[in-house]
Protein backbone atom coordinates (compact mmCIF):
# COMPACT_ATOMS: atom_id res chain seq x y z
CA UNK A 1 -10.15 -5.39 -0.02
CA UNK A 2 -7.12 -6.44 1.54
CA UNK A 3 -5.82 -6.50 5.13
CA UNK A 4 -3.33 -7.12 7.92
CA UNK A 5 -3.02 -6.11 11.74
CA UNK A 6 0.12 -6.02 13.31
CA UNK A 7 0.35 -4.75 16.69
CA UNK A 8 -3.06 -3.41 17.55
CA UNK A 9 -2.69 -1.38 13.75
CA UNK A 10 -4.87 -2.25 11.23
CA UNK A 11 -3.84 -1.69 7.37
CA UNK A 12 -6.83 -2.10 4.71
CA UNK A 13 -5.39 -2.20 1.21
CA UNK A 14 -8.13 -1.09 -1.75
CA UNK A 15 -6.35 -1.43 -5.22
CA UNK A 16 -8.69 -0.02 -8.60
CA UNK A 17 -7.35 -0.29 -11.99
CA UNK A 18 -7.19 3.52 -13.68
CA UNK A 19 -8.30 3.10 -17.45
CA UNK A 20 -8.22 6.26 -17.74
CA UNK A 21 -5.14 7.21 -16.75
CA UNK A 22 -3.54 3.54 -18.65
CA UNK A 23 -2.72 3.72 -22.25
CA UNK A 24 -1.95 -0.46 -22.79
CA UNK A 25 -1.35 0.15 -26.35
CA UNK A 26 1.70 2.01 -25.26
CA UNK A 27 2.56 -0.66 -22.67
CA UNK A 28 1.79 1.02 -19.50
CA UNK A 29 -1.23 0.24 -16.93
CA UNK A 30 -2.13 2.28 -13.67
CA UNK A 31 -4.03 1.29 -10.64
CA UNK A 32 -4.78 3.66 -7.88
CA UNK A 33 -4.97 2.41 -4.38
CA UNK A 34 -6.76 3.54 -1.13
CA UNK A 35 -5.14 2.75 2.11
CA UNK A 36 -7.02 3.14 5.87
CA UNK A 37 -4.72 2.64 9.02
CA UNK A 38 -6.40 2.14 11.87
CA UNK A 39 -4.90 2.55 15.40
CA UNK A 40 -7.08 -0.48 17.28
CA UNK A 41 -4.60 -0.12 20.24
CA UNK A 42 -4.45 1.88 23.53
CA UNK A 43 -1.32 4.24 22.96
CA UNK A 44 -0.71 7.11 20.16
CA UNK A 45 1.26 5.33 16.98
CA UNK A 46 2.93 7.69 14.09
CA UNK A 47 3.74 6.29 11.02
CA UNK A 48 7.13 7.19 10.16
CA UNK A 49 8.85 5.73 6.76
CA UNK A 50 7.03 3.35 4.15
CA UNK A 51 8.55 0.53 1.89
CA UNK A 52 6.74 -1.12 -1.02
CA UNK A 53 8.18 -4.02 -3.02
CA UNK A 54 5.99 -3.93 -6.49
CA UNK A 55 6.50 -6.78 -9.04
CA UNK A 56 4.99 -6.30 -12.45
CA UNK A 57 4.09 -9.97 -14.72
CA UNK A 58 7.52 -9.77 -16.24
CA UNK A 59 8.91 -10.45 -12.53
CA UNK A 60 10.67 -6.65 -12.57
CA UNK A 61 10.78 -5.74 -8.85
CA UNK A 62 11.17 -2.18 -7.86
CA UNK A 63 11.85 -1.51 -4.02
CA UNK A 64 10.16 2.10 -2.57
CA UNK A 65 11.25 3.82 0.40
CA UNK A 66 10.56 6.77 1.90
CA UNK A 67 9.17 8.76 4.93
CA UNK A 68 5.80 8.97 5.48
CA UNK A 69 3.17 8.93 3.00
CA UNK A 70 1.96 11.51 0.54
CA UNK A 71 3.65 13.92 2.54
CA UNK A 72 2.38 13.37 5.55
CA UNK A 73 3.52 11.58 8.70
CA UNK A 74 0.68 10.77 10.40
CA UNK A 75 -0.50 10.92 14.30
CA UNK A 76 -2.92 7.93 15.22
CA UNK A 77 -4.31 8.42 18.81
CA UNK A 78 -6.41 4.99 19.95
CA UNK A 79 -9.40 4.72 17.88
CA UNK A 80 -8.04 6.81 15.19
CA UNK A 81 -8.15 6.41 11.03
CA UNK A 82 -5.69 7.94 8.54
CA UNK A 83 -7.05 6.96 5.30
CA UNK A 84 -4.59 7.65 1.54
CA UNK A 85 -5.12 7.59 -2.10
CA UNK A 86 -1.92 7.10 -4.26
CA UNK A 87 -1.20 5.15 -7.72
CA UNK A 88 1.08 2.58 -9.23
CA UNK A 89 1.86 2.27 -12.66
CA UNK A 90 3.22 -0.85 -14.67
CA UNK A 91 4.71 -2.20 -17.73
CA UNK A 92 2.79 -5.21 -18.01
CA UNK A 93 -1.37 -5.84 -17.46
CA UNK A 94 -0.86 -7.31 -13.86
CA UNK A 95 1.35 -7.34 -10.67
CA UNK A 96 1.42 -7.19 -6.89
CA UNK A 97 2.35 -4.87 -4.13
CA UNK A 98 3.29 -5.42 -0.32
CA UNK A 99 5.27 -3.56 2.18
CA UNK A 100 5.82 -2.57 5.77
CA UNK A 101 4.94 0.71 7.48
CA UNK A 102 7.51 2.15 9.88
CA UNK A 103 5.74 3.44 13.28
CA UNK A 104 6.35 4.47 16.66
CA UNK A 105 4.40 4.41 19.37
CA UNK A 106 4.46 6.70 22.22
CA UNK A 107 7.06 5.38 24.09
CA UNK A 108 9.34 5.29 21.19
CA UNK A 109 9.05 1.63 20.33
CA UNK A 110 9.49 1.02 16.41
CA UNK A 111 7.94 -1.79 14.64
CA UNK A 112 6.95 -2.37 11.10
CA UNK A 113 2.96 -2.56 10.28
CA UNK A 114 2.53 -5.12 7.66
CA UNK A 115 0.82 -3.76 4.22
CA UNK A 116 -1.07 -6.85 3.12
CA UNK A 117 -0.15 -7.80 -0.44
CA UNK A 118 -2.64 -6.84 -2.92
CA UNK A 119 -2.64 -7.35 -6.39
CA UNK A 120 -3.20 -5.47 -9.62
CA UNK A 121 -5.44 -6.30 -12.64
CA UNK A 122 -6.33 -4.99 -15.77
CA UNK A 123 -9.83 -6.09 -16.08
CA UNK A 124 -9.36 -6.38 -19.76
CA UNK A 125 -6.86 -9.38 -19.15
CA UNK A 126 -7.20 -13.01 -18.35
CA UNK A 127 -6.58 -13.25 -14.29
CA UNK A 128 -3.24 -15.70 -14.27
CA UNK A 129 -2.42 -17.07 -10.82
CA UNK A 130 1.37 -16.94 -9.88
């Protein structure tokens, strides 16, 4: 488990490699990923545009932007959790992911939620620090 608060909002990263949906014999390896966002602060938050930066072993970085998340732009009132399950597929056995999550609060003010960095591991495959 992975996570970062930024501004009273909480983002829990939870990466799982997909063997099942992987074929590394044909070079490509998926990992599904569960994110929670909790809203630990006192005013409503909305989550407005995402962006990911995902680097595979090889170093290939590919940049993802968009609004919202799985189609959804979700409402946090104070207390709240909005909770996701999405995937990631690679070329090589490992990588990372990070990224920032656009919201605005109540009164309009945008900032950018940090997604802590998590990485991604084939379990089959020695664990090489970068």
């Amino acid at each position: 488990m992975y996570s970062a608060v930024t501004q009273n909002v909480e983002v829990v990263a939870i990466p799982l490699y997909a063997p099942e949906r992987s074929a590394p014999e044909e070079g490509r390896w998926f990992w599904t990923y569960t994110i929670e966002i909790v809203n630990h602060g006192l005013i409503q938050v909305q989550l407005v545009e995402r962006c990911w930066t995902i680097t595979d072993a090889a170093g290939r970085v590919e940049i993802v932007r968009g609004p919202g998340v799985v189609g959804e732009m979700p409402i946090l009132d104070p207390g709240a959790t909005f909770r996701y399950t999405s995937g990631c597929a690679l070329n090589t056995a490992s990588g990372i992911m990070f990224g920032v999550y656009r919201m605005v609060d109540a009164n309009g003010h945008a900032f950018d939620a940090e997604i802590p960095a998590f990485s991604l591991d084939s379990p089959a495959e020695k664990r090489v620090i970068n």
